[in-house]
C-alpha atoms as a PDB file:
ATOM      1  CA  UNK A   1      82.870 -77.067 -86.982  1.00  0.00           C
ATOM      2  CA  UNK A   2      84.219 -79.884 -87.950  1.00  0.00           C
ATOM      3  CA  UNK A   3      88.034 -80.856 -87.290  1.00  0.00           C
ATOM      4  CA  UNK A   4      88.625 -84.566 -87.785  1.00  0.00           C
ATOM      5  CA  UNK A   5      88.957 -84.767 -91.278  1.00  0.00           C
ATOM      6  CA  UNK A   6      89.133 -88.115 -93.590  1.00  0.00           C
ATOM      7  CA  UNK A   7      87.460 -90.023 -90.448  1.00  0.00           C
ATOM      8  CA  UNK A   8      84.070 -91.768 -90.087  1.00  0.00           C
ATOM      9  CA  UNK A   9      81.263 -89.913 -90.222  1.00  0.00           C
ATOM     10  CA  UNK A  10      80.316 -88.221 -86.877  1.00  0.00           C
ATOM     11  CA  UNK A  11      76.799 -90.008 -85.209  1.00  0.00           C
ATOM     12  CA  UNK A  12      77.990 -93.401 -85.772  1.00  0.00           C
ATOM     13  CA  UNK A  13      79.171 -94.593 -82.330  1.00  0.00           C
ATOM     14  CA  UNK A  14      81.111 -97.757 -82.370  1.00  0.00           C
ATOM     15  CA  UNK A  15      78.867 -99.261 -79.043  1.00  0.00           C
ATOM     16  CA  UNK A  16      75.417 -98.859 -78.354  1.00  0.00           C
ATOM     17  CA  UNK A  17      74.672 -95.696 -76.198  1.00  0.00           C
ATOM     18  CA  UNK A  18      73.463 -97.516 -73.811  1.00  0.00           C
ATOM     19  CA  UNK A  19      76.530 -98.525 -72.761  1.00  0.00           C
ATOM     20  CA  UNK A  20      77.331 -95.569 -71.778  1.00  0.00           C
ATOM     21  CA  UNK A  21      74.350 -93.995 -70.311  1.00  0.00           C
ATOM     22  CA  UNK A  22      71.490 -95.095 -67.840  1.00  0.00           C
ATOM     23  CA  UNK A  23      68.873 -94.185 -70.526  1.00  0.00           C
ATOM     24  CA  UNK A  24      65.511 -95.767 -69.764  1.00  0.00           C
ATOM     25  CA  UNK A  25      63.877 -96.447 -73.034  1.00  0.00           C
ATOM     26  CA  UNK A  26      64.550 -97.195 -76.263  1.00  0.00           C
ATOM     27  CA  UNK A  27      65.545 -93.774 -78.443  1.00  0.00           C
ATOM     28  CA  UNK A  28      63.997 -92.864 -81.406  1.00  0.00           C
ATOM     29  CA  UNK A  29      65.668 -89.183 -82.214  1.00  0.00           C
ATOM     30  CA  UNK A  30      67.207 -88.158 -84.830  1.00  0.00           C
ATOM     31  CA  UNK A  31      68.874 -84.491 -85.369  1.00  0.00           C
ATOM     32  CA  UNK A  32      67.989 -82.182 -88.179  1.00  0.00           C
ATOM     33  CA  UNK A  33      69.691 -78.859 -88.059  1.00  0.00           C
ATOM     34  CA  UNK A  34      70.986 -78.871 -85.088  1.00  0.00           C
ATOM     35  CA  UNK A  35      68.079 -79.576 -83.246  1.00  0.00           C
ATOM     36  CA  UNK A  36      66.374 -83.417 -82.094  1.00  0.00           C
ATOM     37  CA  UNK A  37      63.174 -84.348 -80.151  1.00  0.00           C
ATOM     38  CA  UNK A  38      64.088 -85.939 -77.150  1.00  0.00           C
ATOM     39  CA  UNK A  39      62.599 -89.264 -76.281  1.00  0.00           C
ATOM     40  CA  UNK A  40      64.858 -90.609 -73.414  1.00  0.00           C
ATOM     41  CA  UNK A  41      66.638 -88.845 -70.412  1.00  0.00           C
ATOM     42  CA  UNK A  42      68.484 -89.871 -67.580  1.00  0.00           C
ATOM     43  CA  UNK A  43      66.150 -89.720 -64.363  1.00  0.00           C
ATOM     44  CA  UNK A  44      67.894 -87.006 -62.878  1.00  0.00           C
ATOM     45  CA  UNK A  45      66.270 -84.449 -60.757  1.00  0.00           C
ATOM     46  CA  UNK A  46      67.557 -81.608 -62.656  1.00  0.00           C
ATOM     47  CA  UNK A  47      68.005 -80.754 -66.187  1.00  0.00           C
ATOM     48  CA  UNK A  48      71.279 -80.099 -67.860  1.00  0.00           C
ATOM     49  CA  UNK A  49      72.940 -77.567 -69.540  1.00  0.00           C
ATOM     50  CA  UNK A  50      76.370 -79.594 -71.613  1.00  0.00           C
ATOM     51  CA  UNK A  51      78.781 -77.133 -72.911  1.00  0.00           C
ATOM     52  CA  UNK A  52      81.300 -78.623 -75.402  1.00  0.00           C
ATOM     53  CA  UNK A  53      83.988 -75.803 -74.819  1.00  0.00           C
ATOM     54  CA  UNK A  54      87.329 -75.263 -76.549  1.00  0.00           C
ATOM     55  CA  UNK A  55      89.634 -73.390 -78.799  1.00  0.00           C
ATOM     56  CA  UNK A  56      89.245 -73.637 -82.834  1.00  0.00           C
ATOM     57  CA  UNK A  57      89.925 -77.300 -84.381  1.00  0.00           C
ATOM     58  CA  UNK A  58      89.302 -79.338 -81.058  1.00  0.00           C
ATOM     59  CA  UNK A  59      85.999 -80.813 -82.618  1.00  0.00           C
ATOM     60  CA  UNK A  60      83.677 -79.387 -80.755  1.00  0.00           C
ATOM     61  CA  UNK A  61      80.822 -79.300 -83.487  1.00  0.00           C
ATOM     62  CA  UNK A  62      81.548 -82.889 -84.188  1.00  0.00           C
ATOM     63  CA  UNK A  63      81.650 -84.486 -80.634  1.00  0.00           C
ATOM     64  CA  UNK A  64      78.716 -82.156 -79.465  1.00  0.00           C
ATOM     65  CA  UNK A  65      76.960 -83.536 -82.483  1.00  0.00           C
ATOM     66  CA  UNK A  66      77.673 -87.382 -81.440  1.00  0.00           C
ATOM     67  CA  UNK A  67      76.898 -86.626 -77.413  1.00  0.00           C
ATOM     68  CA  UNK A  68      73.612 -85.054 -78.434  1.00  0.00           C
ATOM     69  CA  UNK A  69      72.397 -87.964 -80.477  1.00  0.00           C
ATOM     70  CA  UNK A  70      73.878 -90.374 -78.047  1.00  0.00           C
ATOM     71  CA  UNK A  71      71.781 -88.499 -75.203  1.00  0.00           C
ATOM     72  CA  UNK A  72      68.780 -87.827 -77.253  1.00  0.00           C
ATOM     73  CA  UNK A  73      69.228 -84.026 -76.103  1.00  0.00           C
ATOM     74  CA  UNK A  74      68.756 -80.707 -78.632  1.00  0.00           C
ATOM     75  CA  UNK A  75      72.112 -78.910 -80.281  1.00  0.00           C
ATOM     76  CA  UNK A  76      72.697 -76.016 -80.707  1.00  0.00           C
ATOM     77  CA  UNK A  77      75.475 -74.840 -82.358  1.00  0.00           C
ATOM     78  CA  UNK A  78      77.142 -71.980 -81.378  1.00  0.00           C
ATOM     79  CA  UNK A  79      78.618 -70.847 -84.774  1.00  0.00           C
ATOM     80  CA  UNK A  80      75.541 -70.249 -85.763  1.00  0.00           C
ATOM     81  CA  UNK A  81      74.593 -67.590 -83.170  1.00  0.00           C
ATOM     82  CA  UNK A  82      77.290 -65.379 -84.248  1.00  0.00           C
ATOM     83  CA  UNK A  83      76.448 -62.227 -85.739  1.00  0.00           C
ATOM     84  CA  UNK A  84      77.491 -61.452 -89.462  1.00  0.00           C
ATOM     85  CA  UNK A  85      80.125 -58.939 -88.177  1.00  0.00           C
ATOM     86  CA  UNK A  86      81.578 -61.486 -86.357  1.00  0.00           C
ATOM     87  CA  UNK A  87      81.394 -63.994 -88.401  1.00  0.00           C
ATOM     88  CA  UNK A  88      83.146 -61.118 -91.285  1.00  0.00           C
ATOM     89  CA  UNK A  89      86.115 -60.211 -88.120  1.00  0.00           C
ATOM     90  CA  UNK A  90      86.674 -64.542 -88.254  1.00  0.00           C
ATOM     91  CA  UNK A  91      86.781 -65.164 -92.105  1.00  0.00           C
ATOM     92  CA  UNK A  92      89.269 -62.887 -91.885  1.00  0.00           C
ATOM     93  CA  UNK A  93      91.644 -63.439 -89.288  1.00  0.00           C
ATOM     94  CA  UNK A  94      90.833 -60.808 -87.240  1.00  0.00           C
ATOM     95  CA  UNK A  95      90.500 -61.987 -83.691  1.00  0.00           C
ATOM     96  CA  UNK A  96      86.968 -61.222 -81.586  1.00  0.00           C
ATOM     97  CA  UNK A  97      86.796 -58.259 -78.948  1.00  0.00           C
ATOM     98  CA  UNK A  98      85.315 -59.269 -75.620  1.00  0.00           C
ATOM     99  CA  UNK A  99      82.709 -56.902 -76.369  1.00  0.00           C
ATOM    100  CA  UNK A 100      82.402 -59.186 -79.831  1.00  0.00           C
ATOM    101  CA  UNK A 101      81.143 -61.853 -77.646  1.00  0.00           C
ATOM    102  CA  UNK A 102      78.850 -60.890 -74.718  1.00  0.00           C
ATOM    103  CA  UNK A 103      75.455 -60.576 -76.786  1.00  0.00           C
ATOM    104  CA  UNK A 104      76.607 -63.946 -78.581  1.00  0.00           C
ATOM    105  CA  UNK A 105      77.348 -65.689 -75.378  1.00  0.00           C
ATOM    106  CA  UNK A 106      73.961 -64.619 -73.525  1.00  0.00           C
ATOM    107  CA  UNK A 107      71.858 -65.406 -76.534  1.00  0.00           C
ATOM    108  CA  UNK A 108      73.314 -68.658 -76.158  1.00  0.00           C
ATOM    109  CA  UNK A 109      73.053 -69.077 -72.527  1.00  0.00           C
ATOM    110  CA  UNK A 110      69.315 -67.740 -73.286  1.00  0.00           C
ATOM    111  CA  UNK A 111      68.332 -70.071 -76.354  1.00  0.00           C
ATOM    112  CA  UNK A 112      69.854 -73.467 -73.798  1.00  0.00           C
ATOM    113  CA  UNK A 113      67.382 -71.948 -71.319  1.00  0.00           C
ATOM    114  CA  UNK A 114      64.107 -71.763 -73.620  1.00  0.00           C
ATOM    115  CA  UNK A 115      65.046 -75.379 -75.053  1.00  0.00           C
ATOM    116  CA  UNK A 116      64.804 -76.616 -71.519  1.00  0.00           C
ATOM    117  CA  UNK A 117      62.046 -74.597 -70.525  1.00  0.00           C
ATOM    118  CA  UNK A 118      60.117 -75.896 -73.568  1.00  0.00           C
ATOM    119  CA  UNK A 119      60.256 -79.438 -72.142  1.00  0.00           C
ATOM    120  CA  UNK A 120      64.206 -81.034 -72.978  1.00  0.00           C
ATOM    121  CA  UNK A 121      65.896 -82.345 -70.090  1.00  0.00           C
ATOM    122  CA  UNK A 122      68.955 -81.106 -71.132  1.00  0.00           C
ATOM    123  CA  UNK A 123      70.664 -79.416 -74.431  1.00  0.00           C
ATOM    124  CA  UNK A 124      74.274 -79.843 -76.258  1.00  0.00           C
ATOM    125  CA  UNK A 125      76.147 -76.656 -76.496  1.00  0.00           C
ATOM    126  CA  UNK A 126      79.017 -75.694 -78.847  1.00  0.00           C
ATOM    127  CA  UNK A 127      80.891 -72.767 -77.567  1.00  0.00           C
ATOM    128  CA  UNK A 128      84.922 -72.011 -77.822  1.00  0.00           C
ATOM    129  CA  UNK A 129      83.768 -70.427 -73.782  1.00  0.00           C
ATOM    130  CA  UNK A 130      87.949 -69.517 -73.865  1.00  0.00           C
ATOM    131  CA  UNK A 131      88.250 -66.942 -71.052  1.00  0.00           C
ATOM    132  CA  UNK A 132      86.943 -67.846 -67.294  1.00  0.00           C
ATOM    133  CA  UNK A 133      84.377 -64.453 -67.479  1.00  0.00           C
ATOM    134  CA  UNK A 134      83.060 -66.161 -70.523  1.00  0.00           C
ATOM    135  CA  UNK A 135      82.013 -69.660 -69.026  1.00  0.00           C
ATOM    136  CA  UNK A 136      80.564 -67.414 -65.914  1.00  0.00           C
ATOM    137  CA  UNK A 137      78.553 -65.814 -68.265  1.00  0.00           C
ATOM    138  CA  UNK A 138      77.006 -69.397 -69.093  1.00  0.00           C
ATOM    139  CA  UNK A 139      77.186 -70.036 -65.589  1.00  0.00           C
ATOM    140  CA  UNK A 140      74.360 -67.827 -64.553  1.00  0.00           C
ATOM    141  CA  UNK A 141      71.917 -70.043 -66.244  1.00  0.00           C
ATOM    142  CA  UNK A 142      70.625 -71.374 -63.143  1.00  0.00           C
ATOM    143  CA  UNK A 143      69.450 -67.965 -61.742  1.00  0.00           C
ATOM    144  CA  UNK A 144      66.763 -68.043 -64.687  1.00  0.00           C
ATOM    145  CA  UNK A 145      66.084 -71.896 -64.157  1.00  0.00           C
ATOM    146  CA  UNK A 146      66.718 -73.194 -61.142  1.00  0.00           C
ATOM    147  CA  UNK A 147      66.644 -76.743 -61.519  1.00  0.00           C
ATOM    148  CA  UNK A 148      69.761 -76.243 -64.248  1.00  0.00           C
ATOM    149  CA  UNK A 149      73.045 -77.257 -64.081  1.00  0.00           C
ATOM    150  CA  UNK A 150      75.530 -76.276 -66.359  1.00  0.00           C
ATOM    151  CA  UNK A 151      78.619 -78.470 -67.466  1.00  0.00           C
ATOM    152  CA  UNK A 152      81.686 -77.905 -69.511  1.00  0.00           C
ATOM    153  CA  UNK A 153      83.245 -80.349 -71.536  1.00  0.00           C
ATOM    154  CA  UNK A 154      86.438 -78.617 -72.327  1.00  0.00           C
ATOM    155  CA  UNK A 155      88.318 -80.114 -75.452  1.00  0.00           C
ATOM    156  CA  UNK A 156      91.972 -79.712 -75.415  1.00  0.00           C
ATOM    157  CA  UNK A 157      94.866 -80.926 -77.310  1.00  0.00           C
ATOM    158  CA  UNK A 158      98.646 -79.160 -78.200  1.00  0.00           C
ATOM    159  CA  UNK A 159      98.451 -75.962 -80.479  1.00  0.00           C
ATOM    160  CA  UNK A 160      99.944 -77.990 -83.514  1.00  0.00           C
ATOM    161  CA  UNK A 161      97.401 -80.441 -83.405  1.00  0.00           C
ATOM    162  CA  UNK A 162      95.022 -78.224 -83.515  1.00  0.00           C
ATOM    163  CA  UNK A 163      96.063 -76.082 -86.123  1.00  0.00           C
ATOM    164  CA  UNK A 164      96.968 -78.829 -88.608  1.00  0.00           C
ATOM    165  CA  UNK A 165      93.165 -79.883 -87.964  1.00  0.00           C
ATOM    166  CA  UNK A 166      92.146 -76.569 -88.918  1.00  0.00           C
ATOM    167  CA  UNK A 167      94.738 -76.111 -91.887  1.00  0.00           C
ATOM    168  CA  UNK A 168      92.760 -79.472 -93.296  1.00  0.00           C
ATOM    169  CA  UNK A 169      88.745 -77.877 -93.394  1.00  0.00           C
ATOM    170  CA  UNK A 170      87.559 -77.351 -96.447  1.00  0.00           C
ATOM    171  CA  UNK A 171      84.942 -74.555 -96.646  1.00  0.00           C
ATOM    172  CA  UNK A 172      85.013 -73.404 -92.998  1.00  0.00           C
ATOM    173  CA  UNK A 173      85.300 -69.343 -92.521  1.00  0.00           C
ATOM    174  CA  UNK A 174      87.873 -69.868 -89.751  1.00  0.00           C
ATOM    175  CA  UNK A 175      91.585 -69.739 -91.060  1.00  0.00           C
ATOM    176  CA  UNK A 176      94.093 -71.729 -89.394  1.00  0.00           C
ATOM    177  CA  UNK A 177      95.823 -68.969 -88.083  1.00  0.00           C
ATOM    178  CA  UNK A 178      92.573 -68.101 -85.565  1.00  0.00           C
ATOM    179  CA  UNK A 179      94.097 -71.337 -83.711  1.00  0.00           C
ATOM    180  CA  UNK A 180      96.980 -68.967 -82.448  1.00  0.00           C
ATOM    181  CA  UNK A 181      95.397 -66.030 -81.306  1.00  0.00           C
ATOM    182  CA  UNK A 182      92.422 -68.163 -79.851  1.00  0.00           C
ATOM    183  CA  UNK A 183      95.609 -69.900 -77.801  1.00  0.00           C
ATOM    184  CA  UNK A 184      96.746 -66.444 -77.360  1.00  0.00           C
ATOM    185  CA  UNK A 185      93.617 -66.096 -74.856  1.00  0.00           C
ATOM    186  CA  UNK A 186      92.916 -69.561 -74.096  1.00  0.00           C
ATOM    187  CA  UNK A 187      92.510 -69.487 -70.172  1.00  0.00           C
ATOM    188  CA  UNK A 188      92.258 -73.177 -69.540  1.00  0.00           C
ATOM    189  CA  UNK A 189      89.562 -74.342 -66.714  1.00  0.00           C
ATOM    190  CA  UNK A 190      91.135 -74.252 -62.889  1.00  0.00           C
ATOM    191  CA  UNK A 191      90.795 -76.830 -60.727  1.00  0.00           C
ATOM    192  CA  UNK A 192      88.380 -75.195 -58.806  1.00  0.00           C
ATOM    193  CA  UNK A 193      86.133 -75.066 -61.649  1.00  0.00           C
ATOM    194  CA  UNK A 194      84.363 -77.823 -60.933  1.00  0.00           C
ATOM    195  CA  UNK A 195      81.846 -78.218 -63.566  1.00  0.00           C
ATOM    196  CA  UNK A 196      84.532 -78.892 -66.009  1.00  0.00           C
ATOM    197  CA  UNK A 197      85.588 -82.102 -67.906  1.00  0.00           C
ATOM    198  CA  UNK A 198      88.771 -82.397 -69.497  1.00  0.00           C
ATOM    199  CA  UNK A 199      88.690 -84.438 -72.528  1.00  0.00           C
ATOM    200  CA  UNK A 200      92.035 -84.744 -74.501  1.00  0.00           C
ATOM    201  CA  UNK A 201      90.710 -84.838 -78.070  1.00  0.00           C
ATOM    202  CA  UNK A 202      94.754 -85.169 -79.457  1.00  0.00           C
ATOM    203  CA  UNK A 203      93.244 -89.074 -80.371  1.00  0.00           C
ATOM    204  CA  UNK A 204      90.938 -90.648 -83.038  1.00  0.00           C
ATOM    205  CA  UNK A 205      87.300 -89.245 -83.459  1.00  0.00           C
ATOM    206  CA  UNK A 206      86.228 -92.568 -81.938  1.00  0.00           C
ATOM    207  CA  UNK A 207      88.280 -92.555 -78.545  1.00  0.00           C
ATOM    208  CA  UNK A 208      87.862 -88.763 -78.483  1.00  0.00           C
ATOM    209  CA  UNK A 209      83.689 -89.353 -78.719  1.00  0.00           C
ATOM    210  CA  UNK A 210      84.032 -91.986 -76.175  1.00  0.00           C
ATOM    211  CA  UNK A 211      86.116 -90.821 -73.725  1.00  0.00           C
ATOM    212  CA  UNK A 212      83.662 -87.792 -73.497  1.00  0.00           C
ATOM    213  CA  UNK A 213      80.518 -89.596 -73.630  1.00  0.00           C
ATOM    214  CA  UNK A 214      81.811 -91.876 -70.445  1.00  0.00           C
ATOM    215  CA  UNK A 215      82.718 -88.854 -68.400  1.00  0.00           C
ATOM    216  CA  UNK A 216      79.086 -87.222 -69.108  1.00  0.00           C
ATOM    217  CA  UNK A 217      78.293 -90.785 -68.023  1.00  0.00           C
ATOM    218  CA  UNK A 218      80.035 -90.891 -64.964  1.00  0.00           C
ATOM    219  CA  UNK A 219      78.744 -86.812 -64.056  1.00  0.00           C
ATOM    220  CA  UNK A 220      75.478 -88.151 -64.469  1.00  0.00           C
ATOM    221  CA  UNK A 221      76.118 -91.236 -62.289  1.00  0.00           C
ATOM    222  CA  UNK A 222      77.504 -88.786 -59.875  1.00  0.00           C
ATOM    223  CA  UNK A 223      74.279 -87.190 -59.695  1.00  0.00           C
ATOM    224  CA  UNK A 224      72.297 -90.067 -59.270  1.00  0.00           C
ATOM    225  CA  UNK A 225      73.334 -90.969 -56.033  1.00  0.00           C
ATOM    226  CA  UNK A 226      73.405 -87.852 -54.637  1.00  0.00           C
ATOM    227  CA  UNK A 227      70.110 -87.577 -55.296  1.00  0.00           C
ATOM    228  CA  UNK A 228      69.110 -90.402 -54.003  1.00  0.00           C
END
């Protein structure tokens, strides 16, 4: 979903990843639809479940996109997930139901689940995740895999910005005016939601994708020494 239109392409970080994250080795992935083969991981003693959260036109597709290949993690984008009736209710303007979302959002918490049971210490997640009950439905993942631990990178900036981002797609289902009714149910994270990042994405792609990459950086650092 991409919202940063006329900018550099998205993947092409202006400093070497490994500036920004203890990788150990050298990596070698590449991603091809929305997927990549993970060759280097931070040595943490869990694996890790990154949600890219936020309402329509924050970028999420994009910087999820740039984190994954940064990390050498799997994507998966959450668009793609949707069924065609949703997908139909979005194209044209008609906001999603609660019940619209619950078999999208578990099949998503499901698929991050099998990608890390199938060997990835971690996955990329795009999802908008807009209402509290819809990030704890994410939240559970740990009950299925206990060694996971899910984070939310929520992208935020002022409704204009947003919509103008949105008004500027070309070929996306998602009319600008989804901006204002996602807003309409927006429940941004509380500060006792403490697996949230807050990444104000109202900058360039480049500061936006940095800024977010250093706090993953900084979680995972975190981690580190607690674990040691």
């Amino acid at each position: 979903m991409l919202s940063y239109e006329n900018r550099p392409a998205m993947g092409q970080p202006t400093t070497a990843a490994s500036d920004h994250l203890p990788i150990n080795t050298p990596s070698t992935t590449g991603i091809t639809n929305g997927t990549s083969t993970s060759k280097s991981q931070p040595e943490t003693k869990h694996s890790h479940i990154w949600l890219i959260t936020g309402p329509a036109g924050c970028g999420k597709s994009t910087v999820a996109a740039y984190i994954a290949k940064a990390m050498s993690l799997p994507y998966i984008e959450g668009d793609e997930f949707h069924p065609e009736a949703n997908v139909k209710k979005m194209s044209e303007g008609i906001p999603l139901t609660d019940a619209d979302r619950w078999d999208w959002l578990t099949q998503l918490r499901e698929e991050a689940v099998k990608r890390i049971a199938s060997g990835s210490q971690g996955v990329v997640v795009t999802c908008s995740a807009l209402k509290r009950k819809y990030r704890d439905v994410i939240r559970v993942a740990p009950y299925y895999s206990h060694d996971v631990l899910v984070h939310f990178i929520y992208l935020h900036a002022r409704e204009e910005v947003l919509v103008a981002r949105v008004g500027a797609r070309k070929g996306h289902y998602m009319p600008a005016s989804m901006v204002h009714s996602q807003f309409g149910i927006l429940e941004a994270p509380g500060k006792d939601e403490t697996d949230v990042i807050s990444v104000d994405v109202s900058g360039t792609l480049e500061e936006v994708e940095q800024d977010a990459l250093a706090k993953i950086r900084d979680a995972v650092k975190a981690e580190l020494v607690m674990d040691s």
